[in-house]
PDB file of N, CA and C in Angstrom:
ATOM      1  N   UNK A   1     218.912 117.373  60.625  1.00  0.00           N
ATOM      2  CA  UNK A   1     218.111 116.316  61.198  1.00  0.00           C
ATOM      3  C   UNK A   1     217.615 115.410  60.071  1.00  0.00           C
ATOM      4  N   UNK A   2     217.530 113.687  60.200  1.00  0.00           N
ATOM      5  CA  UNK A   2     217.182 113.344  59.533  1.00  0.00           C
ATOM      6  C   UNK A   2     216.005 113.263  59.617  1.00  0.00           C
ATOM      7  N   UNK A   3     214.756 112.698  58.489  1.00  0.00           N
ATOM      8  CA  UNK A   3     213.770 112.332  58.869  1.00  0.00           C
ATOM      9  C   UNK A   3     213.366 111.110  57.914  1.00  0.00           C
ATOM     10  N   UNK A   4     211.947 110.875  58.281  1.00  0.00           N
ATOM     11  CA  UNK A   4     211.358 109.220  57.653  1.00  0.00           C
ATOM     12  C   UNK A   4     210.030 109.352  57.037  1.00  0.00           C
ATOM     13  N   UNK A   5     210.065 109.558  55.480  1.00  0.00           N
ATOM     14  CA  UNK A   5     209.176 109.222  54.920  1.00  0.00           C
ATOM     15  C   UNK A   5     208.773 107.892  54.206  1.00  0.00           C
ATOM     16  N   UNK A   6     207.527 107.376  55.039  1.00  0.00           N
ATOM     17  CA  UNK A   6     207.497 106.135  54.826  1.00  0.00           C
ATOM     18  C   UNK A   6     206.654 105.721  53.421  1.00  0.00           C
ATOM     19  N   UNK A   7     205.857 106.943  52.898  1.00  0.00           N
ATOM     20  CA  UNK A   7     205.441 106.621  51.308  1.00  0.00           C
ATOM     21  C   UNK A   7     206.454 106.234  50.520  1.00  0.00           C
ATOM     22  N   UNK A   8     207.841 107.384  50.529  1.00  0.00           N
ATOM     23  CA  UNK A   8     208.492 106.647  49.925  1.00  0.00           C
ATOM     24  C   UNK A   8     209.702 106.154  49.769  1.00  0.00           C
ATOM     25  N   UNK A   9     209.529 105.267  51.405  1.00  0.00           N
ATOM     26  CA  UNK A   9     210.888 104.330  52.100  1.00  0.00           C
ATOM     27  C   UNK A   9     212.147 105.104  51.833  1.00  0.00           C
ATOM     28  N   UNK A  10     212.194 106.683  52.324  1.00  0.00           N
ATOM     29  CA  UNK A  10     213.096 106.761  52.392  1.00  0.00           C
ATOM     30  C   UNK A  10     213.518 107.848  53.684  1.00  0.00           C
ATOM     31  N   UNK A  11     215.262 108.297  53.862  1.00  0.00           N
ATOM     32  CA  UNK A  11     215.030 109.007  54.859  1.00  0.00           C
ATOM     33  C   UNK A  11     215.960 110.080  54.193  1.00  0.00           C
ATOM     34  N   UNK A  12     215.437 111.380  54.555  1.00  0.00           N
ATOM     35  CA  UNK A  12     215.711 112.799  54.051  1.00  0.00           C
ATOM     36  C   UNK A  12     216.354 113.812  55.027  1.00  0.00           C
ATOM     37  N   UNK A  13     217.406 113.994  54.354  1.00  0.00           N
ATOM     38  CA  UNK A  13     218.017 115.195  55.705  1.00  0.00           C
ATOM     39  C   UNK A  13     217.051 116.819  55.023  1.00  0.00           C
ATOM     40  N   UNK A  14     216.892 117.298  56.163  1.00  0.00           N
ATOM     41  CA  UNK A  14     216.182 118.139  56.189  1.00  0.00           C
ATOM     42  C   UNK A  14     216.620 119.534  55.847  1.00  0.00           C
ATOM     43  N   UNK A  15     217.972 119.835  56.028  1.00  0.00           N
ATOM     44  CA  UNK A  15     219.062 120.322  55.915  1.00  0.00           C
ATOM     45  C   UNK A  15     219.226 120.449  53.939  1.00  0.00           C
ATOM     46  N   UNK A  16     219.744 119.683  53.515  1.00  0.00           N
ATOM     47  CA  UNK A  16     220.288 119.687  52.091  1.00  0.00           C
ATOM     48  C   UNK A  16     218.774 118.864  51.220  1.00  0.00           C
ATOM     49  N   UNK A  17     217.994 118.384  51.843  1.00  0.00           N
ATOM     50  CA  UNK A  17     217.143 118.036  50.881  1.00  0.00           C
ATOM     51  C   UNK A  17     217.333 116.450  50.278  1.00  0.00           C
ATOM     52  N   UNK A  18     218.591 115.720  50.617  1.00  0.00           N
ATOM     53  CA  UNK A  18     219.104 114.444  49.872  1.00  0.00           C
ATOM     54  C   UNK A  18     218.492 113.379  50.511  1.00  0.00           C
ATOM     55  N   UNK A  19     218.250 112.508  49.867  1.00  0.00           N
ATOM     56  CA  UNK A  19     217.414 111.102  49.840  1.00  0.00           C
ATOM     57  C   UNK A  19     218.152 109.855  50.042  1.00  0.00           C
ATOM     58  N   UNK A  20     218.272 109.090  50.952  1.00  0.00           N
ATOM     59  CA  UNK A  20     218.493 108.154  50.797  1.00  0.00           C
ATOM     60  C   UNK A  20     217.462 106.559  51.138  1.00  0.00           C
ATOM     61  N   UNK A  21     217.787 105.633  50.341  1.00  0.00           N
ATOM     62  CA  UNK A  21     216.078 104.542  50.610  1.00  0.00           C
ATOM     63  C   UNK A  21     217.548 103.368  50.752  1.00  0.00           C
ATOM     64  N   UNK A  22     217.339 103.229  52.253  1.00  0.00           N
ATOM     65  CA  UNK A  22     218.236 102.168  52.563  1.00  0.00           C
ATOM     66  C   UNK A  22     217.199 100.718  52.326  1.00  0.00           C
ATOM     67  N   UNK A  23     218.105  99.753  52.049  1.00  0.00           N
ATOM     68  CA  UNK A  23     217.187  98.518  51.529  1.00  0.00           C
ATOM     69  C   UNK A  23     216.795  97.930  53.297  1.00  0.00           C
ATOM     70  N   UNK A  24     217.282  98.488  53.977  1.00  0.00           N
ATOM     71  CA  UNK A  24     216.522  97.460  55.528  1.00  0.00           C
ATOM     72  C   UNK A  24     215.959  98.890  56.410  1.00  0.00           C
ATOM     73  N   UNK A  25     215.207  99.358  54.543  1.00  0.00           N
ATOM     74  CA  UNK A  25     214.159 100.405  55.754  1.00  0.00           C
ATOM     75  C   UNK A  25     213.467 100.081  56.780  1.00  0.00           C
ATOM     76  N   UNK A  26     212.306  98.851  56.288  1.00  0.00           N
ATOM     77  CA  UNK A  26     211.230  98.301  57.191  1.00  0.00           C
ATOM     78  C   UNK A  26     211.755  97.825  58.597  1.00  0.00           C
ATOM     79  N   UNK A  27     212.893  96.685  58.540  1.00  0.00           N
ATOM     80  CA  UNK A  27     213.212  96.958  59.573  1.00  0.00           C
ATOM     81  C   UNK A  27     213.618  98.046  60.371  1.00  0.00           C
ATOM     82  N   UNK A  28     214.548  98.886  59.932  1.00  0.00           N
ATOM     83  CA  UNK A  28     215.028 100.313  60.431  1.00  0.00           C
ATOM     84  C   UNK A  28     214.009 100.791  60.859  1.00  0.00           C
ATOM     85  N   UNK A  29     212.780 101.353  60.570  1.00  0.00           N
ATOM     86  CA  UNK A  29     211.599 101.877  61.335  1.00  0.00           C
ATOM     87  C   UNK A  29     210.923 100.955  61.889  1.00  0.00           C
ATOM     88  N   UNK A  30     211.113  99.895  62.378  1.00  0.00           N
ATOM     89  CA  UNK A  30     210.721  99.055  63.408  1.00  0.00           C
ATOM     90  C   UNK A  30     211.304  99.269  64.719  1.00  0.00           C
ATOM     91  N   UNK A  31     212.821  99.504  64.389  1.00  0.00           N
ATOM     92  CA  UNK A  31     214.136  99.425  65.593  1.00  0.00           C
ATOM     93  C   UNK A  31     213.895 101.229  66.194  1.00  0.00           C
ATOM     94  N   UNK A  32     213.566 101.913  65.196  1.00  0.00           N
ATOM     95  CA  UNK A  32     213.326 103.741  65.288  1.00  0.00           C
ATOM     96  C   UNK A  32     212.298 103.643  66.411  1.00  0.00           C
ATOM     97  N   UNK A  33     211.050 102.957  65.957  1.00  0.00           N
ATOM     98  CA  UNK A  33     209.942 103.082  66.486  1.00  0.00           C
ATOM     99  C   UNK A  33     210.077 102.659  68.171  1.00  0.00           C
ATOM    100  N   UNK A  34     210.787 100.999  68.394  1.00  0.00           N
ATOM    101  CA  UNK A  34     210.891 100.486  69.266  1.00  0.00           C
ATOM    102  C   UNK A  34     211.518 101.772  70.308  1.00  0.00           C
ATOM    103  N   UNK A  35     212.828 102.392  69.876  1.00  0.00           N
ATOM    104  CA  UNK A  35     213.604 103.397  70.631  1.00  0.00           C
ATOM    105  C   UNK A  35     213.175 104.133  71.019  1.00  0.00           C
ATOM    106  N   UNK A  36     212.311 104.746  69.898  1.00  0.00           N
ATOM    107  CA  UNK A  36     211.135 105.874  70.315  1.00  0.00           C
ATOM    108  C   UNK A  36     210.102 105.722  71.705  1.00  0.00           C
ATOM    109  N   UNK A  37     209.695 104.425  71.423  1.00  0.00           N
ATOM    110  CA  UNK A  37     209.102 104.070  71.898  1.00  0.00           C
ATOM    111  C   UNK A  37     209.443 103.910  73.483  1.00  0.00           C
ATOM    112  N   UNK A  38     210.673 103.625  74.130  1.00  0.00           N
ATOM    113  CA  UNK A  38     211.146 103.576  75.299  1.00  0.00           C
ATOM    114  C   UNK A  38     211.994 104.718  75.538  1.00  0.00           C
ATOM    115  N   UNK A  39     211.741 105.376  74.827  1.00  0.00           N
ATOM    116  CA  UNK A  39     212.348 106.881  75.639  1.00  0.00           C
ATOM    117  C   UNK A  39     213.504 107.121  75.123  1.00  0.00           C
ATOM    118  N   UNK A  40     213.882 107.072  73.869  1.00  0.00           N
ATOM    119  CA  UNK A  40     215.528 107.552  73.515  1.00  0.00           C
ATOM    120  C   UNK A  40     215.549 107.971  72.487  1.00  0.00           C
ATOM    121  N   UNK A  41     215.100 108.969  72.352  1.00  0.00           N
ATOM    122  CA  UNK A  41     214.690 109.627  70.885  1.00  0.00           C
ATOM    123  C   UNK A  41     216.174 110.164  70.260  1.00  0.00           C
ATOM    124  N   UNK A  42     217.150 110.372  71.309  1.00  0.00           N
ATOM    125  CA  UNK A  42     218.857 110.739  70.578  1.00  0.00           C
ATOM    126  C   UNK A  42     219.227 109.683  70.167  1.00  0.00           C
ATOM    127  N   UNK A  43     219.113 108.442  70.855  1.00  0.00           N
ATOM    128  CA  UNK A  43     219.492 107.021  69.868  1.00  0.00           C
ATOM    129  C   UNK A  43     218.888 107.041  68.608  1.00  0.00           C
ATOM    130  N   UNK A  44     217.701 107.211  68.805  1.00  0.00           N
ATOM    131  CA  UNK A  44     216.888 107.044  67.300  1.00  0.00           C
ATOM    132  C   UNK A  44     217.161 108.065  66.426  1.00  0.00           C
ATOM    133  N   UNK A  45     217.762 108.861  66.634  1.00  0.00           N
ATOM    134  CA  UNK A  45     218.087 109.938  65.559  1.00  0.00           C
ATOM    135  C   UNK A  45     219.162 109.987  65.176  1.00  0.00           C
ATOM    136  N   UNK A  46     220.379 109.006  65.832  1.00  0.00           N
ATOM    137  CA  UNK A  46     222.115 108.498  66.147  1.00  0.00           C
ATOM    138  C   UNK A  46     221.676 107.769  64.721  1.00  0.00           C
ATOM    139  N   UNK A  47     220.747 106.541  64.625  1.00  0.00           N
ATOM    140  CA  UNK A  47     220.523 105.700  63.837  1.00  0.00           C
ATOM    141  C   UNK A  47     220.181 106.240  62.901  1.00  0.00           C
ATOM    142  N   UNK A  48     218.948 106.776  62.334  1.00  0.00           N
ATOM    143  CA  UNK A  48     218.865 107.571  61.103  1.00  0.00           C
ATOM    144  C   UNK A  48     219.880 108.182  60.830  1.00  0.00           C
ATOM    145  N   UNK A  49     221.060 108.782  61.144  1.00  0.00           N
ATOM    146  CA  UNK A  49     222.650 109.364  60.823  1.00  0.00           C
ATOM    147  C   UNK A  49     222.789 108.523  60.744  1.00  0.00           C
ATOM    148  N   UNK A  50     223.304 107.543  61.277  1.00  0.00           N
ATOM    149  CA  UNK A  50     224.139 106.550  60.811  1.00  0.00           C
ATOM    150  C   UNK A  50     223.696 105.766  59.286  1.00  0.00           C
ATOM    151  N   UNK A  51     222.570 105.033  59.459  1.00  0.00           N
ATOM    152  CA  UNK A  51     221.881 104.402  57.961  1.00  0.00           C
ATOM    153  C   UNK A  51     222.744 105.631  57.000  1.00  0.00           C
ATOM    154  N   UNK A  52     221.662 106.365  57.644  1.00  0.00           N
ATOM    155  CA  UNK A  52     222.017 107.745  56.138  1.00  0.00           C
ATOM    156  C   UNK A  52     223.265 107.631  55.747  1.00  0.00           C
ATOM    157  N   UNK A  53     224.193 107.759  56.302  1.00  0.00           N
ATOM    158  CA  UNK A  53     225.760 108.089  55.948  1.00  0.00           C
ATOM    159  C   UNK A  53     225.998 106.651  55.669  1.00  0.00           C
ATOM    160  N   UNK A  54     224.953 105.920  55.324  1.00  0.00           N
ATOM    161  CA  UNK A  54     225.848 104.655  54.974  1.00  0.00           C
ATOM    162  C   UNK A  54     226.140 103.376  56.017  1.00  0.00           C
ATOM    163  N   UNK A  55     225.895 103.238  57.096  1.00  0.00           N
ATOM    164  CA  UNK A  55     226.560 102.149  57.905  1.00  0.00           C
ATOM    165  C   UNK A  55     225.503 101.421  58.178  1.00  0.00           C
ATOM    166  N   UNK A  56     226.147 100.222  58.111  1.00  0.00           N
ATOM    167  CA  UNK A  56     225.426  98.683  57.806  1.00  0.00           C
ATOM    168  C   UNK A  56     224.596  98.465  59.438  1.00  0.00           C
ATOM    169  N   UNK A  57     224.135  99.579  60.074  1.00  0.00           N
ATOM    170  CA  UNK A  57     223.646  98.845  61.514  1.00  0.00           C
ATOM    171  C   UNK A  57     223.304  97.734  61.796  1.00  0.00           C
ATOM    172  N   UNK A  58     221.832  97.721  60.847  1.00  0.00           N
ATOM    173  CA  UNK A  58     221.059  96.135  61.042  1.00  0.00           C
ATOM    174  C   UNK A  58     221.700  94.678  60.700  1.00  0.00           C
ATOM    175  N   UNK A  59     222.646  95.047  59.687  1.00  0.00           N
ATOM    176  CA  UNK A  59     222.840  94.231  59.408  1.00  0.00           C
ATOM    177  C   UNK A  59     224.086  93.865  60.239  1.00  0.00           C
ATOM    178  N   UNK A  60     224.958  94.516  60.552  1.00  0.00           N
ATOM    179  CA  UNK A  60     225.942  94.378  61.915  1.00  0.00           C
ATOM    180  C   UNK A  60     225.420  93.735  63.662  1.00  0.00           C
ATOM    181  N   UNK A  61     224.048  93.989  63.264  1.00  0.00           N
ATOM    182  CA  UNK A  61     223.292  94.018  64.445  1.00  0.00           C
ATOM    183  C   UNK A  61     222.751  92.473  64.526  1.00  0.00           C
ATOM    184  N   UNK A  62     222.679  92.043  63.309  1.00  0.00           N
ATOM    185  CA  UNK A  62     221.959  91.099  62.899  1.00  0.00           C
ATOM    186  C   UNK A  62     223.105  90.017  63.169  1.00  0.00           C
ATOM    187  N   UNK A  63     224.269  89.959  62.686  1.00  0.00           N
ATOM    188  CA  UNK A  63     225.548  89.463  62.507  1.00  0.00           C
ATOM    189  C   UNK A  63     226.313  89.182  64.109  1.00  0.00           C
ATOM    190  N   UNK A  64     225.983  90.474  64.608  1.00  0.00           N
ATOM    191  CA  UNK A  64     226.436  89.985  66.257  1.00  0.00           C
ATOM    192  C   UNK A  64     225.650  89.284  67.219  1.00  0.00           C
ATOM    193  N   UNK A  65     224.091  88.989  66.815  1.00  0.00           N
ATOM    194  CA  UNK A  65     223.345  88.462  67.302  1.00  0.00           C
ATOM    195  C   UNK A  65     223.216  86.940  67.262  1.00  0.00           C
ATOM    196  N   UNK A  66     223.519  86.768  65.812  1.00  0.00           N
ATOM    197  CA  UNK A  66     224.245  85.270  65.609  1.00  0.00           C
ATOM    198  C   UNK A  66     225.748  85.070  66.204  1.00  0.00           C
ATOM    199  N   UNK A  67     226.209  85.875  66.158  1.00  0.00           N
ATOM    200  CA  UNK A  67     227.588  85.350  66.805  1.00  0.00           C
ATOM    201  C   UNK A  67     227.161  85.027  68.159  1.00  0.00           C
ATOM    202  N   UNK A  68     226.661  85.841  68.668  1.00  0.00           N
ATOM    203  CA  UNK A  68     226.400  85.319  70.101  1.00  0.00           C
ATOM    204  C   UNK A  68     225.203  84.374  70.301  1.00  0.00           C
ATOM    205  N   UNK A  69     224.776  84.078  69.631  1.00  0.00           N
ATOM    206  CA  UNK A  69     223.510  83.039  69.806  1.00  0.00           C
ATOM    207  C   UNK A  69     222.169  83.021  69.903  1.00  0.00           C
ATOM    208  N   UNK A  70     222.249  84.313  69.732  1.00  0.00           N
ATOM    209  CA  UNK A  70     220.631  84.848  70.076  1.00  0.00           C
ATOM    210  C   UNK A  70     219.935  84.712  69.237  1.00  0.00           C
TER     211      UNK A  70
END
């Protein structure tokens, strides 16, 4: 499981102990929180895996949002 320490912007698998401080933390625990927040706590934990391992969400997220106009 991952988790979110926000002293120090980063997120930690709980498992092996490894760190990663993705640079679109702040947002990332905005989008966590929002999910959390409406009831989908397996999405929000899909996302922390994903960041962790590397994949550009927000910024993919960000990118399709302009494509479409929003």
């Amino acid at each position: 499981m991952i988790h979110i320490n926000q002293k120090e912007k980063a997120l930690v698998d709980s498992e092996t102990g490894m760190i990663v401080r993705p640079s679109c933390f702040d947002t990332l625990i905005q989008y966590h929180s929002y999910l959390i927040g409406r009831g989908h706590p397996v999405p929000a934990q899909s996302l922390l895996k994903q960041v962790f391992n590397g994949e550009k969400v927000i910024t993919k997220m960000i990118e399709n949002s302009q494509k479409h106009g929003f």
